[in-house]
C-alpha atoms as a PDB file:
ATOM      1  CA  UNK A   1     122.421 145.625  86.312  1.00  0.00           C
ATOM      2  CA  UNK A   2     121.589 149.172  87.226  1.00  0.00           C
ATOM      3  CA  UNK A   3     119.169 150.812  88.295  1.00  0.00           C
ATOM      4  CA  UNK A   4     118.871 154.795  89.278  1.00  0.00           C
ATOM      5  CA  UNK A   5     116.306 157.584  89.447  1.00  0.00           C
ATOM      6  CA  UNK A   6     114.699 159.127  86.094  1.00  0.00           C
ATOM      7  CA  UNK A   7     115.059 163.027  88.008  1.00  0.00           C
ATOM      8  CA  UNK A   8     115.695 163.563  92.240  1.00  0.00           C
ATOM      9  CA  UNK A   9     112.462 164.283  92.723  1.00  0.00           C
ATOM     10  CA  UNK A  10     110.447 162.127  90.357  1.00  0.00           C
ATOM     11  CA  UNK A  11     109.558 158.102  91.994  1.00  0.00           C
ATOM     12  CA  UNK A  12     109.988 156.663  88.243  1.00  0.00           C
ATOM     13  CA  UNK A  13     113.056 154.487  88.160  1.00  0.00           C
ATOM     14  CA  UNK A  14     115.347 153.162  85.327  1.00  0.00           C
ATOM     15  CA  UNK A  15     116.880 149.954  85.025  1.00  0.00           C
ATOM     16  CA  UNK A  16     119.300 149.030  82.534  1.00  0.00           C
ATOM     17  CA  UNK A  17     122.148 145.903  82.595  1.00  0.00           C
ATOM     18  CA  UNK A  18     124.093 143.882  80.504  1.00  0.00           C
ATOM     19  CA  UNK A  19     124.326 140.439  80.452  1.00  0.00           C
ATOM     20  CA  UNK A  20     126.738 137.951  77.757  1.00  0.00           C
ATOM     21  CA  UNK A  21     125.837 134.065  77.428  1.00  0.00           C
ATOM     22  CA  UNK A  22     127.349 131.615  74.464  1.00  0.00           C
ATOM     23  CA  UNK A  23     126.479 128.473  73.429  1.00  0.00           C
ATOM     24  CA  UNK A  24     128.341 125.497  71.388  1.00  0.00           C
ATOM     25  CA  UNK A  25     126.173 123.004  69.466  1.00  0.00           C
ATOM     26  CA  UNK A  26     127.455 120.379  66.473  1.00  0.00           C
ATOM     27  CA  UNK A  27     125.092 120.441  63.481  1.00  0.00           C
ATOM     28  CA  UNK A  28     125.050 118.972  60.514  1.00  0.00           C
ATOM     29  CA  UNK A  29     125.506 121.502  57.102  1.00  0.00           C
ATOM     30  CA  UNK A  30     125.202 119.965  53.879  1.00  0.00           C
ATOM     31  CA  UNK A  31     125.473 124.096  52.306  1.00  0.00           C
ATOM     32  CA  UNK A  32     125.496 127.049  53.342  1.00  0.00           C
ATOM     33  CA  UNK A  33     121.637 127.391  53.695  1.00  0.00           C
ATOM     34  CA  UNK A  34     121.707 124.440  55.900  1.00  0.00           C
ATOM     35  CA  UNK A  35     124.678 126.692  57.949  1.00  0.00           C
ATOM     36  CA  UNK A  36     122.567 129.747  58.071  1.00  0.00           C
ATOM     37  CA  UNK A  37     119.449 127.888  59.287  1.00  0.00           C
ATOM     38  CA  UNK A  38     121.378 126.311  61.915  1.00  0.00           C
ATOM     39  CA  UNK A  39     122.803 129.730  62.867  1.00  0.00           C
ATOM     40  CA  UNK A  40     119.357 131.094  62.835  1.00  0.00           C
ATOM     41  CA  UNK A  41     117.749 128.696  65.655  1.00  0.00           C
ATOM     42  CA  UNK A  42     121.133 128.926  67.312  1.00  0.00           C
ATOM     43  CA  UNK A  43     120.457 132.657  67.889  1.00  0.00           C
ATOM     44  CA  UNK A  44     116.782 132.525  68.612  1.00  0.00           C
ATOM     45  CA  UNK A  45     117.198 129.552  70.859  1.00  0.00           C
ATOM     46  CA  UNK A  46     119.819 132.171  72.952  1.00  0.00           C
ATOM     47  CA  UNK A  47     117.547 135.056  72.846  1.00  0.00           C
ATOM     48  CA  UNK A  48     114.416 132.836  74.049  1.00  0.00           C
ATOM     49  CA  UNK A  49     116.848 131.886  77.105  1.00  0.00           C
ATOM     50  CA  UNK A  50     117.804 135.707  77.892  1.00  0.00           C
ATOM     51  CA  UNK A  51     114.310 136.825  77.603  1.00  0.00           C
ATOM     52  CA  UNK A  52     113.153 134.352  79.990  1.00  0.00           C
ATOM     53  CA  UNK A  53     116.592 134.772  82.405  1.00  0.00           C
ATOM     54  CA  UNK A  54     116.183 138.389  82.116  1.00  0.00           C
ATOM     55  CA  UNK A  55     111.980 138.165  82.908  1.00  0.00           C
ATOM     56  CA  UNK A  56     112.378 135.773  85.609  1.00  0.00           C
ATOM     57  CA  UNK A  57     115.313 136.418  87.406  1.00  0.00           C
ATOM     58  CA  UNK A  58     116.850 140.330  87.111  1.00  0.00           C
ATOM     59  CA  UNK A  59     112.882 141.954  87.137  1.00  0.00           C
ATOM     60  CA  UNK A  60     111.078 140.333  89.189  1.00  0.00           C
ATOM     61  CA  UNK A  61     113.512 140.077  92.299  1.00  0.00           C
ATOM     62  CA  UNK A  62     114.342 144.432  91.161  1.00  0.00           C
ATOM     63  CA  UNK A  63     110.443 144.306  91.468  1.00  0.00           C
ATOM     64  CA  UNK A  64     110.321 142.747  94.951  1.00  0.00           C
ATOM     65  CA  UNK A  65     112.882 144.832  96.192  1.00  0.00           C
ATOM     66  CA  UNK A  66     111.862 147.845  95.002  1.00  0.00           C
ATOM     67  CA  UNK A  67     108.665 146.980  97.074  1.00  0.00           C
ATOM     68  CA  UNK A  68     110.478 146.254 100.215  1.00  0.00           C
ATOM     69  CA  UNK A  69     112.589 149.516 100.255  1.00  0.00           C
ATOM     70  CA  UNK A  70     109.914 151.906  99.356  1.00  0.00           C
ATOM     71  CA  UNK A  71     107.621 152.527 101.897  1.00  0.00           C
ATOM     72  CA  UNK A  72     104.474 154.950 101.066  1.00  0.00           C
ATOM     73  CA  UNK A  73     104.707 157.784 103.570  1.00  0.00           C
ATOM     74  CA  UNK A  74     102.600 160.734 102.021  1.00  0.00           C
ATOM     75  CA  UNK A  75     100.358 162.145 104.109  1.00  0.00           C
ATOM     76  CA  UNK A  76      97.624 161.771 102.111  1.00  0.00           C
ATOM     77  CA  UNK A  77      98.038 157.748 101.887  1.00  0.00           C
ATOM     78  CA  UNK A  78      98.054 157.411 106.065  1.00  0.00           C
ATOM     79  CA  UNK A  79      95.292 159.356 106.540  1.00  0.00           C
ATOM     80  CA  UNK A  80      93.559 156.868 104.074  1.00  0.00           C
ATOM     81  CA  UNK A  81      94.904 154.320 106.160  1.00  0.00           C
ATOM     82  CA  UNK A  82      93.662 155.142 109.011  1.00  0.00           C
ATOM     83  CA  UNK A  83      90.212 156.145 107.687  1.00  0.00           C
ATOM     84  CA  UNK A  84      90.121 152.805 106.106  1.00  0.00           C
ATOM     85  CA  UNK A  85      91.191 150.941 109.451  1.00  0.00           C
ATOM     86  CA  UNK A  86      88.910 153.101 111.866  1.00  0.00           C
ATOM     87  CA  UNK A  87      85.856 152.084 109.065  1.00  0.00           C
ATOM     88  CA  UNK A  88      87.016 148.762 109.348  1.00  0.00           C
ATOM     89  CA  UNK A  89      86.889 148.602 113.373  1.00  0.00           C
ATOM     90  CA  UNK A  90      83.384 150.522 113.482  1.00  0.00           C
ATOM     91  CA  UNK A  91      81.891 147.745 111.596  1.00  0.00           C
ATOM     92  CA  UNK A  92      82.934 144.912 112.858  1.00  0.00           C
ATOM     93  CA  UNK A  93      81.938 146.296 116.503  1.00  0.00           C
ATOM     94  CA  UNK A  94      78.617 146.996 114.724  1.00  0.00           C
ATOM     95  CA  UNK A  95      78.901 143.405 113.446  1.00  0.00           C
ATOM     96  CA  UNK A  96      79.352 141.640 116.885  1.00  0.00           C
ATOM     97  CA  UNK A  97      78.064 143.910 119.300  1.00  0.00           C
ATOM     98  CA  UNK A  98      79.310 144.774 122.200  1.00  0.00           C
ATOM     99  CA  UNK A  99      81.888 142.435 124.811  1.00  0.00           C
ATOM    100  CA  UNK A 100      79.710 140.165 126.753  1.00  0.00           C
ATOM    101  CA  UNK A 101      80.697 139.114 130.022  1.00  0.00           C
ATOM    102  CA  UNK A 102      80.436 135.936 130.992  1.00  0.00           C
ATOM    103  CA  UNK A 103      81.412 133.953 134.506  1.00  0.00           C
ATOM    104  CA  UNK A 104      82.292 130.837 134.433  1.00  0.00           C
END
């Protein structure tokens, strides 16, 4: 499994891998259509399995990763940040009103 940079500059990434499984099963073949049906499932069974390794496994945790390491640090994005945090804290002062002080 690899996974690198489309360009230097560009946040796009590409994954690629390789991955080799077999399988042994004993079926019964009568003829050869009965051998080439058996072959058939044999093979689809296999891919099914890689699909699901490949979906479940290799993606996702590249996904989650990715979303640990990267980190959003334009400018643009923290000033939304804190826009969107100083909104939030106006409102729920609003909300509550001010400290009260009471003695016990």
């Amino acid at each position: 499994l690899s996974l690198s940079p489309s360009t230097p500059s560009d946040a796009s990434m590409t994954i690629s891998g390789s991955i080799t499984r077999q399988s042994e099963q004993t079926c019964v073949a009568s003829d050869m259509h009965a051998h080439l049906a058996n072959m058939g499932r044999m093979v689809e069974e296999m891919e099914i399995k890689q699909r699901n390794s490949l979906g479940d496994v290799y993606f996702s945790r590249t996904k989650e990763i990715l979303n640990l390491v990267r980190t959003p640090s334009s400018a643009s994005y923290l000033a939304e940040c804190a826009s969107a945090q100083s909104a939030l804290a106006s409102d729920l002062k609003a909300k509550l009103g001010p400290p009260s002080t009471t003695a016990i």
